[in-house]
PDB file of N, CA and C in Angstrom:
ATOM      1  N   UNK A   1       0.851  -1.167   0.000  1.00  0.00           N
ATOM      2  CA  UNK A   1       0.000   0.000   0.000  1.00  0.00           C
ATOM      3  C   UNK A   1       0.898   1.233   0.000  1.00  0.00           C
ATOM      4  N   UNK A   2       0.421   2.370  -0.759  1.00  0.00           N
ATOM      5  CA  UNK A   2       1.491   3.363  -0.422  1.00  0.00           C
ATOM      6  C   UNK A   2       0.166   4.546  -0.186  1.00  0.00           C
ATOM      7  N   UNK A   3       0.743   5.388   0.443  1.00  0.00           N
ATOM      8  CA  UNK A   3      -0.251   6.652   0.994  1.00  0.00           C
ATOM      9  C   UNK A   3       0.551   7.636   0.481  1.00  0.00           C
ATOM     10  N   UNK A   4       0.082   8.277  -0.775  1.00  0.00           N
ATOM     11  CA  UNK A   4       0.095   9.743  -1.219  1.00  0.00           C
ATOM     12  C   UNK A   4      -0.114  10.527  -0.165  1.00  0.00           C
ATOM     13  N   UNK A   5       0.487  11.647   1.366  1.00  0.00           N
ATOM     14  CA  UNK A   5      -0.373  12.332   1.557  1.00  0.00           C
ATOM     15  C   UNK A   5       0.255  13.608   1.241  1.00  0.00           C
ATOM     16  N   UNK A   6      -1.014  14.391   1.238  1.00  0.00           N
ATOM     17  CA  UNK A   6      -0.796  15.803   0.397  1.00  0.00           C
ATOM     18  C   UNK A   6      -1.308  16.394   1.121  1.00  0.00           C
ATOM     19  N   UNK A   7      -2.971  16.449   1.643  1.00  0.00           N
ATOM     20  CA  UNK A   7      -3.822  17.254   2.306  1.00  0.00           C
ATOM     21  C   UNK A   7      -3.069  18.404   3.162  1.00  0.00           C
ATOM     22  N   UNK A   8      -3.501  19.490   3.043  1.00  0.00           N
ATOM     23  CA  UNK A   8      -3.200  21.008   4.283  1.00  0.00           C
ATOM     24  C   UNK A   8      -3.750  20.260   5.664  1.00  0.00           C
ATOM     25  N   UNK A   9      -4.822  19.956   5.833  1.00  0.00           N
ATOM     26  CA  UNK A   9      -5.494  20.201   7.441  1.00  0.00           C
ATOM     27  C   UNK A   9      -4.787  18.791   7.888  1.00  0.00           C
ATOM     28  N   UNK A  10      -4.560  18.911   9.494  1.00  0.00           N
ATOM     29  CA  UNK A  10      -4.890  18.266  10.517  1.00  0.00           C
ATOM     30  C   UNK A  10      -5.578  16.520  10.284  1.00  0.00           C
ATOM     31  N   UNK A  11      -6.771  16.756   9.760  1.00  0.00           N
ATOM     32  CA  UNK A  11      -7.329  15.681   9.751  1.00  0.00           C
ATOM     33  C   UNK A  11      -6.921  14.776   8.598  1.00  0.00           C
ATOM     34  N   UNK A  12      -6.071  15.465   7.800  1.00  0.00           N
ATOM     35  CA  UNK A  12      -5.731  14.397   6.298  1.00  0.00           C
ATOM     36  C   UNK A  12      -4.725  14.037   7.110  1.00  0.00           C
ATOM     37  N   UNK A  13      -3.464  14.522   7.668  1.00  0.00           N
ATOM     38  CA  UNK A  13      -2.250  13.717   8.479  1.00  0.00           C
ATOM     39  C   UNK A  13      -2.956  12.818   9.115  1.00  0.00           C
ATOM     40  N   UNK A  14      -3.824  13.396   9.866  1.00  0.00           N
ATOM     41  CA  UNK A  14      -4.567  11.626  10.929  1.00  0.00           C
ATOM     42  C   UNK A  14      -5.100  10.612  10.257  1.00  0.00           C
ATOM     43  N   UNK A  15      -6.010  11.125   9.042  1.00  0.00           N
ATOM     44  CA  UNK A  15      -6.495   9.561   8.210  1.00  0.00           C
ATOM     45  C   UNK A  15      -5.257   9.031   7.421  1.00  0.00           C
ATOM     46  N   UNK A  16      -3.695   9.652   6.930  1.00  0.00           N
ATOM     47  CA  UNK A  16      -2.930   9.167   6.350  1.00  0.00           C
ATOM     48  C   UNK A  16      -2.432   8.154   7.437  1.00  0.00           C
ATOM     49  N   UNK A  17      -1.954   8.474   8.553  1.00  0.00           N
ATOM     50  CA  UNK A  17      -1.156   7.866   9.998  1.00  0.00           C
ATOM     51  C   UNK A  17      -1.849   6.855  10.120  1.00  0.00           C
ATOM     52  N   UNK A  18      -3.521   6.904  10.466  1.00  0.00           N
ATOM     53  CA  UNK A  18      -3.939   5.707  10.915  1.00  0.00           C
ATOM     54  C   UNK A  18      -4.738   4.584   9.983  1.00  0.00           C
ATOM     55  N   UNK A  19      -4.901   5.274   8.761  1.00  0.00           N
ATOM     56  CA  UNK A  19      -4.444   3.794   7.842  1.00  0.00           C
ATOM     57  C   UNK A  19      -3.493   3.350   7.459  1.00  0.00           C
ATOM     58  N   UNK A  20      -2.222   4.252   7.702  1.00  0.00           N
ATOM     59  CA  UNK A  20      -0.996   3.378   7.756  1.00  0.00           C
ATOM     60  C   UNK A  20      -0.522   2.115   8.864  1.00  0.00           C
ATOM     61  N   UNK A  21      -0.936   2.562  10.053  1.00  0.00           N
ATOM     62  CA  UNK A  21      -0.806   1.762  11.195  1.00  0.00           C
ATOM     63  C   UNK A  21      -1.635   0.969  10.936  1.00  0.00           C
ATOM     64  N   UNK A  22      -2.916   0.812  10.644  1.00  0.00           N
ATOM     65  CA  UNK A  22      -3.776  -0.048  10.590  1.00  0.00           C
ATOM     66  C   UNK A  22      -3.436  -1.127   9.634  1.00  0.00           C
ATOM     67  N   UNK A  23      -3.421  -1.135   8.175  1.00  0.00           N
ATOM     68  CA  UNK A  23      -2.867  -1.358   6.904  1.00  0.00           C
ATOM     69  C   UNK A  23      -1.705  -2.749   7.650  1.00  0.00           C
ATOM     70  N   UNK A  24      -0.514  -1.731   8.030  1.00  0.00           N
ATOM     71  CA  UNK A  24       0.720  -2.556   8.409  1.00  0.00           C
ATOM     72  C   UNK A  24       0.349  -3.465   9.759  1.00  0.00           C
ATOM     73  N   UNK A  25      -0.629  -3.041  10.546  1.00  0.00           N
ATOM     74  CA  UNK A  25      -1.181  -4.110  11.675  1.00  0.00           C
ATOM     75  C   UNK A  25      -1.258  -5.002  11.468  1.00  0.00           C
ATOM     76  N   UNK A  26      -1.903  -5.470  10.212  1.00  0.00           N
ATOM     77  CA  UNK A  26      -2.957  -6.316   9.620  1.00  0.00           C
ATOM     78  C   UNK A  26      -2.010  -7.034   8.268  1.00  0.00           C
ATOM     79  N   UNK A  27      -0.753  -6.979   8.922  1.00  0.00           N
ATOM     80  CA  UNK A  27       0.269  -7.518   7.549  1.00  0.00           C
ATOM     81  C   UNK A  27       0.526  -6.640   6.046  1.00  0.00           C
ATOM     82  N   UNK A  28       0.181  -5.835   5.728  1.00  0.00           N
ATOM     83  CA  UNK A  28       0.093  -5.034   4.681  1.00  0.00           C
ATOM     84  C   UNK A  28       1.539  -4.312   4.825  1.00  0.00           C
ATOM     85  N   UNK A  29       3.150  -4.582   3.672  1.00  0.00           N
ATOM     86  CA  UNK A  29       3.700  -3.530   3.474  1.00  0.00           C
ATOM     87  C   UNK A  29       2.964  -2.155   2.945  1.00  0.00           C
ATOM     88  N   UNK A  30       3.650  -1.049   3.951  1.00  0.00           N
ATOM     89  CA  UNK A  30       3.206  -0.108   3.632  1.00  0.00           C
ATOM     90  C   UNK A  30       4.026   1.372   3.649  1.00  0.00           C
ATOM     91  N   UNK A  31       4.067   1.972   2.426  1.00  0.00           N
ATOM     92  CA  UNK A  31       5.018   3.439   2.437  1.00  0.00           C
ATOM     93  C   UNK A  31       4.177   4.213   2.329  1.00  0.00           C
ATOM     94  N   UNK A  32       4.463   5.691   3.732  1.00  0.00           N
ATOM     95  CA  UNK A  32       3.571   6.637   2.955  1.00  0.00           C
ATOM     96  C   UNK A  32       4.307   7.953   2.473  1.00  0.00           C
ATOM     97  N   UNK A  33       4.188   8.609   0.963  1.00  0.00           N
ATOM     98  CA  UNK A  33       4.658   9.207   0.563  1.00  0.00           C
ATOM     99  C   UNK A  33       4.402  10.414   0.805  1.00  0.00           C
ATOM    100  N   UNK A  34       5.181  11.352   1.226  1.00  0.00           N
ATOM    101  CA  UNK A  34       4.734  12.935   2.086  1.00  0.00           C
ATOM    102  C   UNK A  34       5.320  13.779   1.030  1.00  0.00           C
ATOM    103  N   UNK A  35       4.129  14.996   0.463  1.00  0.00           N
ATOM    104  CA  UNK A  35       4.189  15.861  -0.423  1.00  0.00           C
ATOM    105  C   UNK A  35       3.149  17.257   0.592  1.00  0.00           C
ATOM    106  N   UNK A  36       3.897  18.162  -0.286  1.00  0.00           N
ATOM    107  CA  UNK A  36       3.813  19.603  -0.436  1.00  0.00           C
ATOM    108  C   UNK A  36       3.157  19.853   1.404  1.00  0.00           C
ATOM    109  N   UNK A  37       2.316  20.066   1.988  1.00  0.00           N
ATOM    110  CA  UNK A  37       2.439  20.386   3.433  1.00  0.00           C
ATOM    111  C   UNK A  37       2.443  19.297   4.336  1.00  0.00           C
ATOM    112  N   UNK A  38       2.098  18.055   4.294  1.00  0.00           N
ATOM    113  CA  UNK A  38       3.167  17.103   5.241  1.00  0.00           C
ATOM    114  C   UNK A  38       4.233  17.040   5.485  1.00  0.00           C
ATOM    115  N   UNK A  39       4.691  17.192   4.310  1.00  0.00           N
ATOM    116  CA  UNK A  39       6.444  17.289   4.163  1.00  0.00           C
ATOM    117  C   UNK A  39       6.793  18.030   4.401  1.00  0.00           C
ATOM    118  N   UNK A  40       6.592  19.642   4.367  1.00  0.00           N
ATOM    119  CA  UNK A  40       7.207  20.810   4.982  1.00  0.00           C
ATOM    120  C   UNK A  40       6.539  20.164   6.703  1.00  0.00           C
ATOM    121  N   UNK A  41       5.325  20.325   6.956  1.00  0.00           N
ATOM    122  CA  UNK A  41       5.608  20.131   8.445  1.00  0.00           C
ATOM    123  C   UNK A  41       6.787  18.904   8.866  1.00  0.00           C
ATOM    124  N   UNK A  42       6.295  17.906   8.111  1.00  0.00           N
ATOM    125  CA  UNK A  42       7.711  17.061   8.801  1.00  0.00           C
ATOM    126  C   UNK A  42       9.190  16.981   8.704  1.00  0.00           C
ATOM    127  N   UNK A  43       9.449  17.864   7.618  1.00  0.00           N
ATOM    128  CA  UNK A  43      10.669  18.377   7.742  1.00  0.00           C
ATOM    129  C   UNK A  43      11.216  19.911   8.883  1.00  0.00           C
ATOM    130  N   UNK A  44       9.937  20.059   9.514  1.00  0.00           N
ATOM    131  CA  UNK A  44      10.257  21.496  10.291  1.00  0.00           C
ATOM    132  C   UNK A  44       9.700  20.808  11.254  1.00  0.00           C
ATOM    133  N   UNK A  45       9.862  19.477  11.905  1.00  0.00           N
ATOM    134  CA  UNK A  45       9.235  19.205  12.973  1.00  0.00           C
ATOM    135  C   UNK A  45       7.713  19.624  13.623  1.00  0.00           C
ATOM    136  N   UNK A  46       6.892  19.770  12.314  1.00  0.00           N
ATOM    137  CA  UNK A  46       5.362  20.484  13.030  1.00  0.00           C
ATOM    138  C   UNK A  46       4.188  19.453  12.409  1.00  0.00           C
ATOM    139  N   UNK A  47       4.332  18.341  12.422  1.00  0.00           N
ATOM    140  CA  UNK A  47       3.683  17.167  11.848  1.00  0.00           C
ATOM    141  C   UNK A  47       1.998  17.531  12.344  1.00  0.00           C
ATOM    142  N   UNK A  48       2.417  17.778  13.990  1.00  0.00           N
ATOM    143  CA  UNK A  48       1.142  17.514  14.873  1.00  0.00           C
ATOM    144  C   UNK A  48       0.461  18.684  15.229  1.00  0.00           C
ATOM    145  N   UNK A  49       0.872  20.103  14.339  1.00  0.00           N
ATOM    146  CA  UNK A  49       0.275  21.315  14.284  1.00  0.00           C
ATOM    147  C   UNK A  49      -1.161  20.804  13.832  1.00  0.00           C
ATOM    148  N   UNK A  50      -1.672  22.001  14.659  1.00  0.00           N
ATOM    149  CA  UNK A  50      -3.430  21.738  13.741  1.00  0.00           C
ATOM    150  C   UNK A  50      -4.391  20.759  14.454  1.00  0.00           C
ATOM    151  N   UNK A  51      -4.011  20.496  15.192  1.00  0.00           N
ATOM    152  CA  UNK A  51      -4.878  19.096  15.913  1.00  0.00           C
ATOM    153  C   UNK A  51      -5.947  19.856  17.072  1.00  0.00           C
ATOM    154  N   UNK A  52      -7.234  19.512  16.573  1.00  0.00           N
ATOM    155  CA  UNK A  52      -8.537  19.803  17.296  1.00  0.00           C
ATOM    156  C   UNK A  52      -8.483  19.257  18.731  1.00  0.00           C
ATOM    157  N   UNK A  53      -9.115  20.542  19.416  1.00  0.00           N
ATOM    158  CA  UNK A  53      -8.610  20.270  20.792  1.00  0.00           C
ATOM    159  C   UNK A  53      -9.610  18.976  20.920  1.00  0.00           C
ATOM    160  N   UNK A  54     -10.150  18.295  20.272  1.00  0.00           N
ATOM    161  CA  UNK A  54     -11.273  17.249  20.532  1.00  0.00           C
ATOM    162  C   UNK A  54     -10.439  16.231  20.338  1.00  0.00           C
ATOM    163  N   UNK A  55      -8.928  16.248  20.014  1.00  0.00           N
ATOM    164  CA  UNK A  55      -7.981  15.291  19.468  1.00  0.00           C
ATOM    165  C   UNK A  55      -7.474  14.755  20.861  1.00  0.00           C
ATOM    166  N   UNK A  56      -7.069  15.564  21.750  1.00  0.00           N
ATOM    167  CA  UNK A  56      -7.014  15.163  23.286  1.00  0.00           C
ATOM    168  C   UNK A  56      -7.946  14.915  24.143  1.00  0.00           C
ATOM    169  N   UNK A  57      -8.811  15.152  23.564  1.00  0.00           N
ATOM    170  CA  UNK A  57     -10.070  14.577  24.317  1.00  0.00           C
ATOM    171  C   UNK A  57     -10.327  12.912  24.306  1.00  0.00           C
ATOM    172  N   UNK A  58      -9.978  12.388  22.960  1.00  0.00           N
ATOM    173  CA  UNK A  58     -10.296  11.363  22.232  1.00  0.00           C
ATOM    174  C   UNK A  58      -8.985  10.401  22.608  1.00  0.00           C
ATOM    175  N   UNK A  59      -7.876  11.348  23.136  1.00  0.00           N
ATOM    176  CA  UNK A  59      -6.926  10.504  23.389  1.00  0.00           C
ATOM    177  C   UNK A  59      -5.968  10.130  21.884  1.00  0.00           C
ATOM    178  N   UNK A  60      -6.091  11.065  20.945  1.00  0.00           N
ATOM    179  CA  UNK A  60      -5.159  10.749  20.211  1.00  0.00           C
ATOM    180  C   UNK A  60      -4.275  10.867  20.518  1.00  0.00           C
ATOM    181  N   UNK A  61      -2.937  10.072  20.672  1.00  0.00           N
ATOM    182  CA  UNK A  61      -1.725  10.476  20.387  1.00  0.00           C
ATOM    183  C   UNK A  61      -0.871  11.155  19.343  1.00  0.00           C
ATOM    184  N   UNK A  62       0.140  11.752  19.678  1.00  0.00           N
ATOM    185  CA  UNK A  62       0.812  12.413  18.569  1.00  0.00           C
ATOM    186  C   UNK A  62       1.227  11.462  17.071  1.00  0.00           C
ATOM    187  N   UNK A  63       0.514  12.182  16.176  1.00  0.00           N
ATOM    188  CA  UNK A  63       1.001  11.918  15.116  1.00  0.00           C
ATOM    189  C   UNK A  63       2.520  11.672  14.536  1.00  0.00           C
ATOM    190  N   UNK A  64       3.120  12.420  14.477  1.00  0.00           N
ATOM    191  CA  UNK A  64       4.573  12.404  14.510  1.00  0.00           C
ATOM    192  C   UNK A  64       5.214  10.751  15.449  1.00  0.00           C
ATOM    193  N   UNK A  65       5.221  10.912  16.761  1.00  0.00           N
ATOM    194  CA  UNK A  65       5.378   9.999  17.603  1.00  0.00           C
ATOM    195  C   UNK A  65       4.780   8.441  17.020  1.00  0.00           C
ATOM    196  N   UNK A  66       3.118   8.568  16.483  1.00  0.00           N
ATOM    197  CA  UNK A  66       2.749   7.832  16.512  1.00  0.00           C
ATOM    198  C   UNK A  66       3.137   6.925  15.253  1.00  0.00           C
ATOM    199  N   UNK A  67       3.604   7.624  14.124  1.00  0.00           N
ATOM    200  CA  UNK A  67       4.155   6.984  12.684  1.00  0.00           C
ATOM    201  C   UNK A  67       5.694   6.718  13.158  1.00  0.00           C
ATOM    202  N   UNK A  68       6.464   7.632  13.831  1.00  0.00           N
ATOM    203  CA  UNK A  68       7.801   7.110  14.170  1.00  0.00           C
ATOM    204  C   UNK A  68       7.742   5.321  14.798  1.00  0.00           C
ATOM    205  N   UNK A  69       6.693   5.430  15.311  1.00  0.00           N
ATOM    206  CA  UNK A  69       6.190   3.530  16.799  1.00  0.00           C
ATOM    207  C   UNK A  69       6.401   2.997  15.213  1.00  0.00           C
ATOM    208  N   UNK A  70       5.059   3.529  14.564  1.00  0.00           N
ATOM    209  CA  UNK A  70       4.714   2.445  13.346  1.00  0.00           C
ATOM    210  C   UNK A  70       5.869   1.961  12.382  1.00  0.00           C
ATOM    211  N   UNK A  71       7.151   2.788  12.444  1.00  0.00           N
ATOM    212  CA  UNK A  71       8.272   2.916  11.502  1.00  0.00           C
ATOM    213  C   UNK A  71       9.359   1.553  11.795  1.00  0.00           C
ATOM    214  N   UNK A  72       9.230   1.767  13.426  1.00  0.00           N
ATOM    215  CA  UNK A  72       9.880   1.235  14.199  1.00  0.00           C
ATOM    216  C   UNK A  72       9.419  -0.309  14.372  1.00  0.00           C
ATOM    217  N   UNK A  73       8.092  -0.152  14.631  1.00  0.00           N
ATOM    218  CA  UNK A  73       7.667  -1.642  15.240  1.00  0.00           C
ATOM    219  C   UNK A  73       6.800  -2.427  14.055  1.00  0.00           C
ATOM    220  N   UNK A  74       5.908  -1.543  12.980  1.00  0.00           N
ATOM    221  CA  UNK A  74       5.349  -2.169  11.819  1.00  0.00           C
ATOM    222  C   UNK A  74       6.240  -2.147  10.325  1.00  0.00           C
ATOM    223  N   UNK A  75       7.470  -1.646  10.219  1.00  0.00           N
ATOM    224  CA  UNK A  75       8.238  -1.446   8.974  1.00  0.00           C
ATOM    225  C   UNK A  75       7.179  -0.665   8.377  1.00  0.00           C
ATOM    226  N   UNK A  76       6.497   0.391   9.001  1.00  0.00           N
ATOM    227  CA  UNK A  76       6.222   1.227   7.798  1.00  0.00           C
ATOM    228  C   UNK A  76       7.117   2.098   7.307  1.00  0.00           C
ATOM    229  N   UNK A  77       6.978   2.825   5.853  1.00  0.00           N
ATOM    230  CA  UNK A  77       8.339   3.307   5.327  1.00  0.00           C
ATOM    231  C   UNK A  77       7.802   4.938   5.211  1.00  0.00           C
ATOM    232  N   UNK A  78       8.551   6.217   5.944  1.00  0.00           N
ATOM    233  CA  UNK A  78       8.107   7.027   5.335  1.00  0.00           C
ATOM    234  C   UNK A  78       9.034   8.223   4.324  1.00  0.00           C
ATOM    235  N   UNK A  79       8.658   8.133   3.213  1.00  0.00           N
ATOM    236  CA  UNK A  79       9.457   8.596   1.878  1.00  0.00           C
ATOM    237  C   UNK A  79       8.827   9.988   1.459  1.00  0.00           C
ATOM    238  N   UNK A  80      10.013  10.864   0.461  1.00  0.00           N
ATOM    239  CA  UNK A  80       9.645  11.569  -0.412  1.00  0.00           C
ATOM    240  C   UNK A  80       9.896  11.831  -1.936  1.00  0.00           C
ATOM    241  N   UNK A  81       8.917  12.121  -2.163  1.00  0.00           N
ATOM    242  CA  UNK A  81      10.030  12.337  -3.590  1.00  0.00           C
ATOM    243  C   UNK A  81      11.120  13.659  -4.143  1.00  0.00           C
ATOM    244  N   UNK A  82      11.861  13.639  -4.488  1.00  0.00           N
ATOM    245  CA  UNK A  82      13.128  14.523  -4.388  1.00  0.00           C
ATOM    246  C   UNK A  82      12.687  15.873  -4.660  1.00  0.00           C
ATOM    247  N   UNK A  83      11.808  15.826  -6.076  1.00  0.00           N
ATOM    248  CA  UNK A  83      11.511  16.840  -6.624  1.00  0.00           C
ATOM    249  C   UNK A  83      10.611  17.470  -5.853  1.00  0.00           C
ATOM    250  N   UNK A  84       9.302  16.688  -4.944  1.00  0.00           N
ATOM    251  CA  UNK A  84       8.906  17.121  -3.726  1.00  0.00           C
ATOM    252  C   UNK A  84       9.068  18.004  -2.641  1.00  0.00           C
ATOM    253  N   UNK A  85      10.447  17.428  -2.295  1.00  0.00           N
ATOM    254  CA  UNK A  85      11.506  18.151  -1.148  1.00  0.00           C
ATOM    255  C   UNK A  85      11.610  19.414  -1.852  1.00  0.00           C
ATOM    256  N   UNK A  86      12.121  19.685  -2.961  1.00  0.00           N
ATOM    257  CA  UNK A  86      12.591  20.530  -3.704  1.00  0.00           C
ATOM    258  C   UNK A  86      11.683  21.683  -3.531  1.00  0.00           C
ATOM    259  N   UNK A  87      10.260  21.534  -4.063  1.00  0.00           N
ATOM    260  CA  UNK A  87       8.776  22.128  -3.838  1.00  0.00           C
ATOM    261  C   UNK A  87       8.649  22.582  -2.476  1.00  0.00           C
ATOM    262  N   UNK A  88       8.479  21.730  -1.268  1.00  0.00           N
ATOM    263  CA  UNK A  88       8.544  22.189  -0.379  1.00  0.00           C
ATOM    264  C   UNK A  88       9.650  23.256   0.281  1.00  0.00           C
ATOM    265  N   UNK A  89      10.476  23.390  -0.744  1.00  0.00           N
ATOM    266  CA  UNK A  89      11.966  24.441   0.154  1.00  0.00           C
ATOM    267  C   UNK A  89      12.339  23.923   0.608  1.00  0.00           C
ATOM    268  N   UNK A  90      12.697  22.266   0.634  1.00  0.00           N
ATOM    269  CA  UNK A  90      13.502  21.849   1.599  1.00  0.00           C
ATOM    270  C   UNK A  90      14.999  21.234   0.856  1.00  0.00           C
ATOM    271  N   UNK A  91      16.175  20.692   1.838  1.00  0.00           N
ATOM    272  CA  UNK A  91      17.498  19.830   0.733  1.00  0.00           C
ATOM    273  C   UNK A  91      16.745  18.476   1.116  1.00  0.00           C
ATOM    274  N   UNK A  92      17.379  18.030   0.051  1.00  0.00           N
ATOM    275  CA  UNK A  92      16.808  16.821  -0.102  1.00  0.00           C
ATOM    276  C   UNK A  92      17.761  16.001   0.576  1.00  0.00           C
ATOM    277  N   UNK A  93      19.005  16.331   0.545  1.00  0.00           N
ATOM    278  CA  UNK A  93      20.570  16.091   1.390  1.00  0.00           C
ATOM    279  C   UNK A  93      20.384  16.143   3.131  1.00  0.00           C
ATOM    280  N   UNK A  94      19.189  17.048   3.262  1.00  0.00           N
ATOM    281  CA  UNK A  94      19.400  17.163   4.880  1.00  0.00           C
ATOM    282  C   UNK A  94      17.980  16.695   5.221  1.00  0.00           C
ATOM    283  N   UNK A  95      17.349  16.324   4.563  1.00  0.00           N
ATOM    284  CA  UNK A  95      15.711  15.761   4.949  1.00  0.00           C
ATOM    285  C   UNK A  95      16.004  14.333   4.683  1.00  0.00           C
ATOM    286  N   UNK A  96      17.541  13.793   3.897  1.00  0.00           N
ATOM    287  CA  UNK A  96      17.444  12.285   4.379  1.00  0.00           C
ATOM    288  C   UNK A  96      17.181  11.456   5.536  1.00  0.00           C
ATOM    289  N   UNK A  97      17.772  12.228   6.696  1.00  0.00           N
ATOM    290  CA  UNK A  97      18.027  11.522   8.005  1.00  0.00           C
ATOM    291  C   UNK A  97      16.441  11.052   8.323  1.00  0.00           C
ATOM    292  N   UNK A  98      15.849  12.273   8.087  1.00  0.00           N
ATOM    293  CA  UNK A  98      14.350  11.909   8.890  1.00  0.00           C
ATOM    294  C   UNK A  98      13.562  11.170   7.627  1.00  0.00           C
ATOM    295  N   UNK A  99      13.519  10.524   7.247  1.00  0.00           N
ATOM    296  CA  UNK A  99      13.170   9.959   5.932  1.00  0.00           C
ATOM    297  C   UNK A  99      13.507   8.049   5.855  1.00  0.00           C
ATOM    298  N   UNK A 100      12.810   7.661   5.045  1.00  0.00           N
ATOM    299  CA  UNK A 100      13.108   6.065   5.113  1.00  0.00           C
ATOM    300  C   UNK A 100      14.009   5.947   3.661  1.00  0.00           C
ATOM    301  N   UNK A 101      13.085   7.311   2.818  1.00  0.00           N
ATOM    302  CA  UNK A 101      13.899   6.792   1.284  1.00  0.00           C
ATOM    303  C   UNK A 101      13.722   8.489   0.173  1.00  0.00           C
ATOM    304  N   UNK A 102      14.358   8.916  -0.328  1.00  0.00           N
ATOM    305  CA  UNK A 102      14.110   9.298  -1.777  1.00  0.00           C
ATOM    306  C   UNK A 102      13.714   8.417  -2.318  1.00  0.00           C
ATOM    307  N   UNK A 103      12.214   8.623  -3.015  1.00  0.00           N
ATOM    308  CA  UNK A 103      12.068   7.717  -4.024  1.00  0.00           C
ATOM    309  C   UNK A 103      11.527   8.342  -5.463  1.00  0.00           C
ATOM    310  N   UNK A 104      11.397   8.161  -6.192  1.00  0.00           N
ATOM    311  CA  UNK A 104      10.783   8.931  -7.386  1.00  0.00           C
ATOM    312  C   UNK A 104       9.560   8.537  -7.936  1.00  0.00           C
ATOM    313  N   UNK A 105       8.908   9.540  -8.170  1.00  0.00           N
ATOM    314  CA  UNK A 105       7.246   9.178  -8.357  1.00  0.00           C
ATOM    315  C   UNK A 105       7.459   7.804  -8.911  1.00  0.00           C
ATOM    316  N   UNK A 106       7.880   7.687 -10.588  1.00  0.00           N
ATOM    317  CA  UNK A 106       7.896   6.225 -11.221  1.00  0.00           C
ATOM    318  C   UNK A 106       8.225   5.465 -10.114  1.00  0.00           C
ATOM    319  N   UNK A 107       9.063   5.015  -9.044  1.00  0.00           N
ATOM    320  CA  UNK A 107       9.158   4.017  -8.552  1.00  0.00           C
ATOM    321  C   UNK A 107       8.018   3.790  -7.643  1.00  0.00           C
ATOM    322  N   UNK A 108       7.594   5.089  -6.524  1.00  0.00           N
ATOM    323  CA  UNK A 108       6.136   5.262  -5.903  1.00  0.00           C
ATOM    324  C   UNK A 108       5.373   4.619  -6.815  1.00  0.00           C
ATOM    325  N   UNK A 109       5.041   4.652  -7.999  1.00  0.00           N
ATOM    326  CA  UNK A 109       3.796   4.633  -9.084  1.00  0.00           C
ATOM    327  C   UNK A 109       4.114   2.927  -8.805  1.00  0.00           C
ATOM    328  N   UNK A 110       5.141   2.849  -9.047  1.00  0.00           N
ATOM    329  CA  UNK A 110       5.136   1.114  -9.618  1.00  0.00           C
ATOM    330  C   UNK A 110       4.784  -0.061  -8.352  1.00  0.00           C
ATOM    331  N   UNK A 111       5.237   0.883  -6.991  1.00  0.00           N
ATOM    332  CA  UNK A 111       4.804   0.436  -5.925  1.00  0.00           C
ATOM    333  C   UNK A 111       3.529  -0.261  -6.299  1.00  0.00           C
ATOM    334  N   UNK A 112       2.619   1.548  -6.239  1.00  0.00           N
ATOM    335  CA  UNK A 112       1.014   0.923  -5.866  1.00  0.00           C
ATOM    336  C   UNK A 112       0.567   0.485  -6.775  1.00  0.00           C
ATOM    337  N   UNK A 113       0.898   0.416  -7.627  1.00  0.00           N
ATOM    338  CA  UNK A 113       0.586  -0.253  -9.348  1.00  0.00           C
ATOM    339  C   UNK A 113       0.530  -2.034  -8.389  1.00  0.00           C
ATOM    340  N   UNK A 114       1.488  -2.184  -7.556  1.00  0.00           N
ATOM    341  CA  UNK A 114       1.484  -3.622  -7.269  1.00  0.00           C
ATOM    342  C   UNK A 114       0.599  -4.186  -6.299  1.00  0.00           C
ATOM    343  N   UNK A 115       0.040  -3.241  -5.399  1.00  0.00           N
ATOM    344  CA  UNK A 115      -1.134  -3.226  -4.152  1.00  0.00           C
ATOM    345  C   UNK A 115      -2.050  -2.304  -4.477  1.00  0.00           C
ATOM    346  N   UNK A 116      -2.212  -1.045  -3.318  1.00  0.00           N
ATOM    347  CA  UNK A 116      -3.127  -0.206  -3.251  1.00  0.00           C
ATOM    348  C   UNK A 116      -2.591   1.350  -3.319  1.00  0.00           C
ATOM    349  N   UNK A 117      -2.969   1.669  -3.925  1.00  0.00           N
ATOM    350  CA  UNK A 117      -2.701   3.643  -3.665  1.00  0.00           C
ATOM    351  C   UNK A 117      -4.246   4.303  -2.746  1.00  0.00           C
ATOM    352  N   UNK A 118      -3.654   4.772  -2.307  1.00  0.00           N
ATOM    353  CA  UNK A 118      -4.467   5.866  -1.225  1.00  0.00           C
ATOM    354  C   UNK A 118      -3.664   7.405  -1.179  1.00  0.00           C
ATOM    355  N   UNK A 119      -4.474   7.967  -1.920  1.00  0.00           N
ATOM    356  CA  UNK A 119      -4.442   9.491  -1.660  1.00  0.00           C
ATOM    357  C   UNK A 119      -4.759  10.781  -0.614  1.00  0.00           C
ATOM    358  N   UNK A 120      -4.622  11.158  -0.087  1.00  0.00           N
ATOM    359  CA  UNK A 120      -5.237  11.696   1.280  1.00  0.00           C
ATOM    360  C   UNK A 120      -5.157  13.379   1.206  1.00  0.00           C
TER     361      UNK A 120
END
């Protein structure tokens, strides 16, 4: 499965995160690919900006935190694409560390070409 996410708000990071966790729970490799404001927040450390105070109510945990567990304990993969980074203002040289992969759309494409694409 790979997760396009793109969405501005709050709530597209949470439906990208927790069908990723879910997805990889349930045996599913899964990469999710972070473009234009995911990727600037997660390259500036602000993943979990934006979150409805109804988000602590509910007991969400941090987003950020919560895909790092999933990275760690489900092999989920989280990638960008170069030209992406680029878009966002970011190096693509110094956004490796926090990153699983550069990958390039064609190879993303050929991914979900083989499972599922999800856009968010």
């Amino acid at each position: 499965m790979v997760i396009f996410l793109q969405g501005e708000a709050w709530a597209a990071r949470y439906q990208g995160v927790t069908l990723a966790i879910t997805a990889a729970a349930f045996g599913e490799a899964v990469t999710v690919a972070l473009f234009f404001d995911p990727l600037r927040r997660w390259a500036e450390g602000r993943f979990d900006e934006g979150a409805p105070g109804t988000a602590a109510a509910a007991r969400v945990a941090p987003l950020a935190e919560t895909l790092d567990e999933a990275r760690r304990e489900l092999g989920v993969r989280v990638v960008a694409c170069e030209t992406a980074v680029r878009l966002a203002g970011q190096d693509p040289a110094a956004l490796r560390a926090s990153l699983d992969g550069l990958e390039s759309l064609p190879e993303l494409w050929r991914r979900a070409s083989a499972g599922r694409l999800v856009v968010i």
